[in-house]
N, C-alpha and C. Protein backbone atom coordinates (compact mmCIF):
# COMPACT_ATOMS: atom_id res chain seq x y z
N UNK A 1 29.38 -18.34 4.43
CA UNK A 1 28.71 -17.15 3.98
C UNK A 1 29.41 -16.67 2.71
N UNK A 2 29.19 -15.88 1.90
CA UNK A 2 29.17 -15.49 0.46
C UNK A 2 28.57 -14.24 0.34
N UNK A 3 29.16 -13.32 0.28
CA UNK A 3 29.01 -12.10 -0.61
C UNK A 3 29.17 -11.90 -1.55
N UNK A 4 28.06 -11.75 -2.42
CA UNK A 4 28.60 -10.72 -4.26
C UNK A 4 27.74 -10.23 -4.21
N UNK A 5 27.52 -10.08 -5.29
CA UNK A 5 26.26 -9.23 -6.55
C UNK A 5 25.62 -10.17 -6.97
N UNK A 6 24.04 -10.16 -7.47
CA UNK A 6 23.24 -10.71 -8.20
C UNK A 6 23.93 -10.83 -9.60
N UNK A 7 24.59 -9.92 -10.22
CA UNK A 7 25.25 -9.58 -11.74
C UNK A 7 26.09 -10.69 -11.92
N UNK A 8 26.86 -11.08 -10.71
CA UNK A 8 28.27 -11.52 -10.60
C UNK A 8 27.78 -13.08 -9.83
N UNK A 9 26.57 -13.70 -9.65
CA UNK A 9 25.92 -14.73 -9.12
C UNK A 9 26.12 -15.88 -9.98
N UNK A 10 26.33 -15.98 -11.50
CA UNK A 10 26.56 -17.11 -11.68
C UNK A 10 27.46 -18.44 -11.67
N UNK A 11 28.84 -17.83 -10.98
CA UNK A 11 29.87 -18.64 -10.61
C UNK A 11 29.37 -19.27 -9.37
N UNK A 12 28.25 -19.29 -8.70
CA UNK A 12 28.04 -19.98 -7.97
C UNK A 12 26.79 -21.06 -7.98
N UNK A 13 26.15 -20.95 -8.70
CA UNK A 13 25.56 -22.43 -9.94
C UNK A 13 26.31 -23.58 -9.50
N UNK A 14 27.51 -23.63 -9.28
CA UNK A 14 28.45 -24.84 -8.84
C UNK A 14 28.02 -25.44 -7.93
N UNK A 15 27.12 -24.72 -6.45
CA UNK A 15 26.74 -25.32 -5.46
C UNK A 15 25.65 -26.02 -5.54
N UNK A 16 24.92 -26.45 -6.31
CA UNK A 16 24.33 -27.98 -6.83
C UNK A 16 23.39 -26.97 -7.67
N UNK A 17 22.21 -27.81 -8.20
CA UNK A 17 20.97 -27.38 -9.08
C UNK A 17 19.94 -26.46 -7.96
N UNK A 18 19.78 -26.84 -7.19
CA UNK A 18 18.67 -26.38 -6.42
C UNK A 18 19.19 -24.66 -6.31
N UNK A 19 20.74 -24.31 -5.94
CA UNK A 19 20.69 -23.18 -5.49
C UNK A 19 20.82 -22.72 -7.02
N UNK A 20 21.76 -23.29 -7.98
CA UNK A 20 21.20 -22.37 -9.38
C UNK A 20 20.23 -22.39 -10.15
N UNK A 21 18.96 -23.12 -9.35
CA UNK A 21 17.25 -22.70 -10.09
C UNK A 21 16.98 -21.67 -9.19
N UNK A 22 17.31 -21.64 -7.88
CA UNK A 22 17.39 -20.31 -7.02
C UNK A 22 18.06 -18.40 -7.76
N UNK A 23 19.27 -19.20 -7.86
CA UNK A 23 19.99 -17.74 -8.95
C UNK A 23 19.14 -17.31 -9.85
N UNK A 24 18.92 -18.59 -10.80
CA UNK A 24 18.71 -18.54 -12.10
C UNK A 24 17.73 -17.56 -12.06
N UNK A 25 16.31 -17.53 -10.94
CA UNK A 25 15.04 -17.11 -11.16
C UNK A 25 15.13 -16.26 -10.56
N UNK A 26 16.09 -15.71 -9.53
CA UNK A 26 16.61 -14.35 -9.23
C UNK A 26 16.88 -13.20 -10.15
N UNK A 27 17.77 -13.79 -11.27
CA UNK A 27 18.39 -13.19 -12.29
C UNK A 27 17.10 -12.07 -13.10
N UNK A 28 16.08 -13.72 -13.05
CA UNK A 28 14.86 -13.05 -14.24
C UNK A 28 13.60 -12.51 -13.62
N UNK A 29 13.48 -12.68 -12.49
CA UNK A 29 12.79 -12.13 -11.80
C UNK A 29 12.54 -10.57 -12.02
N UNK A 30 11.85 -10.10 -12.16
CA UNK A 30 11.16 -8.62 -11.69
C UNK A 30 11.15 -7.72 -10.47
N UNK A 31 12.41 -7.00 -9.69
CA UNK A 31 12.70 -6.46 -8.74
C UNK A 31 11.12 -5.94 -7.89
N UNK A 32 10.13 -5.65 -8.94
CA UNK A 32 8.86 -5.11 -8.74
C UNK A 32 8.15 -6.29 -8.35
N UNK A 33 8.82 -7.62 -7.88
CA UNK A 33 7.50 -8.60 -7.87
C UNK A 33 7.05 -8.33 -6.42
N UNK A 34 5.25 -8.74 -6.19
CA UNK A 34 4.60 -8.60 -4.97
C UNK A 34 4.95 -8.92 -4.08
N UNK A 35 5.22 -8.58 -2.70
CA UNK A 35 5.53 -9.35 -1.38
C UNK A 35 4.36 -10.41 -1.08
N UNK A 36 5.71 -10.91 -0.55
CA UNK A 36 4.84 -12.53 0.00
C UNK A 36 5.60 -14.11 -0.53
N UNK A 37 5.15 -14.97 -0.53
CA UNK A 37 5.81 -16.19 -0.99
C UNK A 37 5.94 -16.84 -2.47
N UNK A 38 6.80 -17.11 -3.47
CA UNK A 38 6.46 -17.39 -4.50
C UNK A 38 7.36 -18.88 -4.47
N UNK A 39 7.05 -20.03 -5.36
CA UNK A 39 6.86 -21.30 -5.99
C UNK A 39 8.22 -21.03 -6.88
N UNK A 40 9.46 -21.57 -6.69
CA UNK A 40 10.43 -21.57 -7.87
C UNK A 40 9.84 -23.26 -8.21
N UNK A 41 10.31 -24.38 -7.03
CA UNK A 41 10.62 -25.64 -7.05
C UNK A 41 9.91 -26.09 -6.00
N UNK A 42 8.73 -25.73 -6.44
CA UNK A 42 7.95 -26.65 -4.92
C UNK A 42 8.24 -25.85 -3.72
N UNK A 43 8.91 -27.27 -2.64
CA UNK A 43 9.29 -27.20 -1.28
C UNK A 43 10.53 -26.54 -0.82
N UNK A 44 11.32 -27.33 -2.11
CA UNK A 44 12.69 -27.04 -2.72
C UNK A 44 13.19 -25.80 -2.60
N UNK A 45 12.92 -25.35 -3.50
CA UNK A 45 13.22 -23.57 -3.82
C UNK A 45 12.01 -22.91 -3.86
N UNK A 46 11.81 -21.90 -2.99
CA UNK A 46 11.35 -20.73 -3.21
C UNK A 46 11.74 -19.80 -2.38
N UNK A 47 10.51 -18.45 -2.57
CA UNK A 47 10.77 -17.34 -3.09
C UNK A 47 10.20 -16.68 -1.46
N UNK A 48 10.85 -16.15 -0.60
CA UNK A 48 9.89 -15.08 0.07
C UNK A 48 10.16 -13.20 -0.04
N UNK A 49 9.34 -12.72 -0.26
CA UNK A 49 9.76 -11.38 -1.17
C UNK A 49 9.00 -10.63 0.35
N UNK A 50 9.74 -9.67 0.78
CA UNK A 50 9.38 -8.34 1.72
C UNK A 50 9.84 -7.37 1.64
N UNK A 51 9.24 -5.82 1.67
CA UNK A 51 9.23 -5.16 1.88
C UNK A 51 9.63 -4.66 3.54
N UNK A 52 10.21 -3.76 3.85
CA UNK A 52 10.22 -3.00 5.28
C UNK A 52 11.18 -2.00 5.41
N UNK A 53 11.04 -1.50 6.69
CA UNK A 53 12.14 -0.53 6.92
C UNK A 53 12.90 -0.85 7.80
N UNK A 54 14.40 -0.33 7.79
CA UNK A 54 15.57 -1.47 9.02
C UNK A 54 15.13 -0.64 9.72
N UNK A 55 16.13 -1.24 11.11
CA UNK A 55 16.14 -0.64 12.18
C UNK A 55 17.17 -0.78 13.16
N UNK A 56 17.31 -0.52 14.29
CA UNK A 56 18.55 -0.90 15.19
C UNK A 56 18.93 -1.78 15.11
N UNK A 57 20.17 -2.57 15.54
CA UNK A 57 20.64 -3.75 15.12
C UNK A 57 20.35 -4.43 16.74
N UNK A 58 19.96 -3.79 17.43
CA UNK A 58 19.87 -4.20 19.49
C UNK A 58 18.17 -4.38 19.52
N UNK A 59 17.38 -3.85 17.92
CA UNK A 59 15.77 -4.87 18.07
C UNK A 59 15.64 -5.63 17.34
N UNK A 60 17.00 -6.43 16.57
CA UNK A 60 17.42 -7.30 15.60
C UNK A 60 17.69 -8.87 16.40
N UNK A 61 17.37 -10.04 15.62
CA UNK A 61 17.70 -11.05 16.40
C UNK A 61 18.62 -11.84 15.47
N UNK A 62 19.57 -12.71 15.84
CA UNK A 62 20.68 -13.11 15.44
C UNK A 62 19.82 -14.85 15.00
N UNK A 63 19.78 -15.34 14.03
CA UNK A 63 19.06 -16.50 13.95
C UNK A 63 19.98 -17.74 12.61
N UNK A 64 19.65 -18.69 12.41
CA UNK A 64 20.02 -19.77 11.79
C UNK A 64 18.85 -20.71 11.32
N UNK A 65 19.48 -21.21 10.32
CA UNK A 65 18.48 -22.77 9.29
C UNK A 65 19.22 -23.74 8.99
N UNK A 66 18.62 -24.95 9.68
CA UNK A 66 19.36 -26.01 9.52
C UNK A 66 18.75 -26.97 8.10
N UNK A 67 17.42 -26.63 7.54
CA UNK A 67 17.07 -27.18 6.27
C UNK A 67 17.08 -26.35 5.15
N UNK A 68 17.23 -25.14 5.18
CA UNK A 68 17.65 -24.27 4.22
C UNK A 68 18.64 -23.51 4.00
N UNK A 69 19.49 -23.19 2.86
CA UNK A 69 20.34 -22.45 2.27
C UNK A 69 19.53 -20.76 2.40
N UNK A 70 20.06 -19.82 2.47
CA UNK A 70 19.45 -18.26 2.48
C UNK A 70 20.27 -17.58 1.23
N UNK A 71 19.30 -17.52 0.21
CA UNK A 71 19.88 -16.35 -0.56
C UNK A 71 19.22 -15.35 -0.54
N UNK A 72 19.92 -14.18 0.04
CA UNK A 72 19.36 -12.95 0.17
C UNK A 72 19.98 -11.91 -0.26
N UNK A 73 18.66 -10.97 -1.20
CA UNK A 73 19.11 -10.64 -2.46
C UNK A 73 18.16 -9.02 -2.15
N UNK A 74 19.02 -7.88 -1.76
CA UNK A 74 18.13 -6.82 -1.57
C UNK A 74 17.90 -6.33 -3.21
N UNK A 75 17.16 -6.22 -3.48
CA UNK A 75 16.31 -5.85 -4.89
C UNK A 75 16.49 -3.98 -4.76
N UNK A 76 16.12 -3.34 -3.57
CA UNK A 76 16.16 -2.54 -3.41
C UNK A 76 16.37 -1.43 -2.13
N UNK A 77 17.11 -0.60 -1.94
CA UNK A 77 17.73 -0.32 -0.60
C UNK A 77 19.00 -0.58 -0.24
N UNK A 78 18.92 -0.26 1.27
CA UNK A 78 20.48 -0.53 2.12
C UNK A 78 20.15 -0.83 3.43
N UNK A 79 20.95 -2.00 3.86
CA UNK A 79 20.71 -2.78 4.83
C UNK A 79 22.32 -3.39 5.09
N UNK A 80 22.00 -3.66 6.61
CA UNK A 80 23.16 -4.14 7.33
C UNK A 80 22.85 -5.95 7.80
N UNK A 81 23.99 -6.68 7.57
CA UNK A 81 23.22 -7.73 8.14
C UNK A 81 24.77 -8.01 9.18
N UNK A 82 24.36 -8.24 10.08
CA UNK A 82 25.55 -8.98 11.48
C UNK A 82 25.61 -10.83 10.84
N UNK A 83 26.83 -10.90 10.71
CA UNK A 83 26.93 -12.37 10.71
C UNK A 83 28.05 -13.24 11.48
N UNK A 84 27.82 -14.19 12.34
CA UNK A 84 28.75 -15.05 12.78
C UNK A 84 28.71 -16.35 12.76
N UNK A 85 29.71 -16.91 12.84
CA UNK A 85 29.54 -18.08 12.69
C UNK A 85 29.01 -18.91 14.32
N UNK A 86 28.46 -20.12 13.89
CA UNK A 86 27.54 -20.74 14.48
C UNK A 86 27.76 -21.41 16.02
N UNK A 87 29.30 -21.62 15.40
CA UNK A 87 30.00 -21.90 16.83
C UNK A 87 30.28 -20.95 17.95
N UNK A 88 30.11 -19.93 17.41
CA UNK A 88 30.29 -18.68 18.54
C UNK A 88 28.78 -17.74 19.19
N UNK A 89 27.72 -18.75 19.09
CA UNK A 89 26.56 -18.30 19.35
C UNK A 89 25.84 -18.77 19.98
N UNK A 90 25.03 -18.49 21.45
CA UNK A 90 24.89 -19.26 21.86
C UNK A 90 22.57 -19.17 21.87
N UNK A 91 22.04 -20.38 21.87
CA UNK A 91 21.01 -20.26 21.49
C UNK A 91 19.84 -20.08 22.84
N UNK A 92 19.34 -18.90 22.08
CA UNK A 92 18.06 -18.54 23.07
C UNK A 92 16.82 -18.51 22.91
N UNK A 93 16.01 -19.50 22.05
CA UNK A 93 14.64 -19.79 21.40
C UNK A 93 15.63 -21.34 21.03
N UNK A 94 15.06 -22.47 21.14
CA UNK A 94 15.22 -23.84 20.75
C UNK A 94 14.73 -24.02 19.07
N UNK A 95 15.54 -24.55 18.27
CA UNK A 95 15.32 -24.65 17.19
C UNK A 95 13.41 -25.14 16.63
N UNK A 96 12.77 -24.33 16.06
CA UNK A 96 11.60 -24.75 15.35
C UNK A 96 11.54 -25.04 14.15
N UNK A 97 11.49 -26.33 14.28
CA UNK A 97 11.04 -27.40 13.30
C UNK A 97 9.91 -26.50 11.73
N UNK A 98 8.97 -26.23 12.41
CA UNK A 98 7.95 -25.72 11.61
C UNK A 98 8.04 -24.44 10.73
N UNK A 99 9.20 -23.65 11.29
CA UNK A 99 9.82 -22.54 10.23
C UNK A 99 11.28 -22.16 10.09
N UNK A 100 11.63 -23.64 10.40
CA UNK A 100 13.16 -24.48 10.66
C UNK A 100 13.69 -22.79 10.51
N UNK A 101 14.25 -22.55 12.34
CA UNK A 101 14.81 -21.50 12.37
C UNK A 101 15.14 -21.71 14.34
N UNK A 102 16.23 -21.29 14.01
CA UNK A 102 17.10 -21.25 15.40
C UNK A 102 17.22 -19.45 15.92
N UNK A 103 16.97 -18.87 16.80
CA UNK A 103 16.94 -17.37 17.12
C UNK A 103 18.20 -17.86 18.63
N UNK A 104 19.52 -16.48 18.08
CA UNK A 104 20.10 -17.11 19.09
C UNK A 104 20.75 -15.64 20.03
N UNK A 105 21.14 -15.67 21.03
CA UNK A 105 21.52 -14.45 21.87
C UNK A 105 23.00 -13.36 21.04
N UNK A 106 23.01 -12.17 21.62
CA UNK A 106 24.60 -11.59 20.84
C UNK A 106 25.37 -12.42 21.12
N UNK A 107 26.47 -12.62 19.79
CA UNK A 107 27.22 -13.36 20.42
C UNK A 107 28.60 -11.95 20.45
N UNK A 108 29.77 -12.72 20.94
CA UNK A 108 30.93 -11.81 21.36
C UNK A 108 31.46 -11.19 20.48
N UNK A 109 31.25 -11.30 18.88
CA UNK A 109 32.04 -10.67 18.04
C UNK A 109 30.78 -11.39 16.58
N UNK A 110 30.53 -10.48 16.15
CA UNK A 110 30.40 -10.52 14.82
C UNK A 110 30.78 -9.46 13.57
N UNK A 111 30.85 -9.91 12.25
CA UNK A 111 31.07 -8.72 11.24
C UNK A 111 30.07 -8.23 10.21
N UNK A 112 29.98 -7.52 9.81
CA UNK A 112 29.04 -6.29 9.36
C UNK A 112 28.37 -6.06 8.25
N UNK A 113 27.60 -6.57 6.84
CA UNK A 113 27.62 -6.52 5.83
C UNK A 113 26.97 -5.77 5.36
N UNK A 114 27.59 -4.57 4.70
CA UNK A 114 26.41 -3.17 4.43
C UNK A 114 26.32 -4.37 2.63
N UNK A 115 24.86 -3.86 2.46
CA UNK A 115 23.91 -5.05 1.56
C UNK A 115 23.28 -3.93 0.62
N UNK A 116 23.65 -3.54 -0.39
CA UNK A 116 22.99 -2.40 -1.27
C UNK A 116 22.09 -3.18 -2.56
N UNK A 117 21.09 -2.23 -3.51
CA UNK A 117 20.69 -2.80 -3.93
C UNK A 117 21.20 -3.33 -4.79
N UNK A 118 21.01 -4.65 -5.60
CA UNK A 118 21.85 -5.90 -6.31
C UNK A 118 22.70 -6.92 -5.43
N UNK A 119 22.98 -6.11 -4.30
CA UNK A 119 24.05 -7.10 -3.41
C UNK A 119 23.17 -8.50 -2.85
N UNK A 120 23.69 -9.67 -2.97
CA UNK A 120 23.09 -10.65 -2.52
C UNK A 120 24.17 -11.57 -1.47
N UNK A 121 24.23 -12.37 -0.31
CA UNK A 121 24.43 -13.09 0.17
C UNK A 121 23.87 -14.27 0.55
N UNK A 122 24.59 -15.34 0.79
CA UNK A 122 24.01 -16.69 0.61
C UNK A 122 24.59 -16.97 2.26
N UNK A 123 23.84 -17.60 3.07
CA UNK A 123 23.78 -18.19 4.57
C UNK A 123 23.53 -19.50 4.76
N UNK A 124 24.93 -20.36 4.73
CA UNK A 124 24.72 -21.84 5.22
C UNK A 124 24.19 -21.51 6.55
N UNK A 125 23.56 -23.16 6.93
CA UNK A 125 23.40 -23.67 8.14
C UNK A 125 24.58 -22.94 9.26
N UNK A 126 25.50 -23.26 8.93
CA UNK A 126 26.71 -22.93 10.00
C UNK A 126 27.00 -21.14 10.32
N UNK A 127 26.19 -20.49 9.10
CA UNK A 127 26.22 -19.07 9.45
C UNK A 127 24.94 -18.60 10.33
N UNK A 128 25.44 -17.74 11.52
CA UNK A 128 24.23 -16.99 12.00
C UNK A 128 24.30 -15.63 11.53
N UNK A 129 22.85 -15.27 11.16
CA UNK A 129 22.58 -13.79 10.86
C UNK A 129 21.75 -13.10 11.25
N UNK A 130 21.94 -11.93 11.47
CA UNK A 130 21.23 -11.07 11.75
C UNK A 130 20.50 -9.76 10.72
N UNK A 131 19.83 -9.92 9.98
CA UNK A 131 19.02 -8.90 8.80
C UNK A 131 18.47 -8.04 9.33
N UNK A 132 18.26 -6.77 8.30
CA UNK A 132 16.69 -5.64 8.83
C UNK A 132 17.81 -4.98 9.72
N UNK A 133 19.33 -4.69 9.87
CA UNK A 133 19.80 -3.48 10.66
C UNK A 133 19.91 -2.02 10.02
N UNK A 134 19.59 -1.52 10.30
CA UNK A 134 20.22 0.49 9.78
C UNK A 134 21.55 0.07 9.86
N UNK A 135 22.19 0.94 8.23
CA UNK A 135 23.21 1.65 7.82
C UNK A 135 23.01 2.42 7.54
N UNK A 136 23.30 3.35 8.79
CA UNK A 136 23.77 4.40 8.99
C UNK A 136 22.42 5.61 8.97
N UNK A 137 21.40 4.81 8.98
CA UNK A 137 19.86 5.05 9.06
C UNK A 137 18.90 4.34 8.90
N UNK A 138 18.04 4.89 9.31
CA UNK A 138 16.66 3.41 8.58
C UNK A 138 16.59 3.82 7.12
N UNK A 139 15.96 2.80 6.40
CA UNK A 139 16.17 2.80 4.63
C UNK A 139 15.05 2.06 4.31
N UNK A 140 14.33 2.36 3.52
CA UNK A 140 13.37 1.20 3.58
C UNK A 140 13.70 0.16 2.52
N UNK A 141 13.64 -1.03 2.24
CA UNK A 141 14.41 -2.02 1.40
C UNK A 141 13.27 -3.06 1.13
N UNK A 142 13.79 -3.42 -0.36
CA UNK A 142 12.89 -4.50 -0.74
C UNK A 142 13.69 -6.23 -0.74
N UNK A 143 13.55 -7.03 0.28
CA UNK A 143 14.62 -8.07 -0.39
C UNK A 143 13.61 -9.08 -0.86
N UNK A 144 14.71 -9.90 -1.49
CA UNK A 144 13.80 -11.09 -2.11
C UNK A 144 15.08 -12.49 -1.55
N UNK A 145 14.20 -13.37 -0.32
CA UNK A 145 14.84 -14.26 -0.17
C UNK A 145 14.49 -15.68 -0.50
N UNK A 146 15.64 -16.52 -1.09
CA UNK A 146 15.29 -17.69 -1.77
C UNK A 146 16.09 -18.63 -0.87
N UNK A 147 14.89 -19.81 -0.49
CA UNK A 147 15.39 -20.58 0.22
C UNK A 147 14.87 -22.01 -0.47
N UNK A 148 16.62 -22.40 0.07
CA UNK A 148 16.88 -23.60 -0.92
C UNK A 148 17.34 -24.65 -0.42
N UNK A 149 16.33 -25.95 -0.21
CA UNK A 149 16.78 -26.89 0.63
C UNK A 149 17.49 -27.61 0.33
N UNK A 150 18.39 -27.76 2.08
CA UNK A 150 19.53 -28.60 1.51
C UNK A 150 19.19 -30.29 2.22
N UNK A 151 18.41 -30.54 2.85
CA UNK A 151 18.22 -31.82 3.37
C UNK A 151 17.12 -31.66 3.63
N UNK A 152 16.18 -33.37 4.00
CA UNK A 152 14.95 -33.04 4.65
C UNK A 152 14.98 -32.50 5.94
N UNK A 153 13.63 -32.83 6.51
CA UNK A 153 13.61 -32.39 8.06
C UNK A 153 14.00 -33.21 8.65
């Protein structure tokens, strides 16, 4: 897992091409763009952009991707995301293939990432997260997440 800033995102370009055509179009992107799915690189990279408002972190589900990288990039708002690592989680929905995503039970300890607007984090495979919690209220937030494959299916 990886915390920065969108501002402060280009030292990580290093982690191959795919995730810095991901940055890159983050960077130039339009905080105002429409919700819904957008085309960076095909299959490769793209774009899913939502709108919502958080909420408890106990109607939150703790989940994982084993074919995609997560860069998640709140554009606008404040949000909490729970993250642990993968080994300490144990799984309660069987991995789906079709929106390659693992949903897994609390696990015994995770830590906390208050996510303001510009703040972005990046979620290997091996990280589980949990998005969409209240800090310290509900907030309503715009993120824009770019997912960036790292293997086939």
């Amino acid at each position: 897992m990886i915390l920065t800033t969108l501002a402060d995102s280009a030292v990580y370009e290093v982690l191959g091409p795919r995730v810095a055509a991901g940055l890159r179009w983050l960077r130039s992107v339009d905080p105002a763009i429409a919700d819904g799915r957008h085309p960076i690189e095909g299959d490769d990279v793209w774009a899913l952009v939502s709108s919502y408002e958080t909420g408890p972190a106990t109607e939150k589900r703790f989940e994982a991707h084993r074919v995609y990288v997560d860069l998640q990039y709140v554009a606008a708002g404040t949000e909490r995301i729970l993250h642990a690592p993968l080994e300490t989680v144990e799984v309660a929905e069987p991995y789906a293939e079709s929106n390659d995503i693992t949903w897994f039970a609390e696990p015994p300890f995770s830590s906390s990432l208050l996510m303001r607007t510009g703040d972005l984090a990046v979620f290997h495979p091996e990280d589980a997260h949990k998005p969409g919690c209240m800090a310290g209220g509900k907030h309503a937030v715009k993120k824009i997440v770019v997912k960036v494959r790292l293997r086939d299916r």
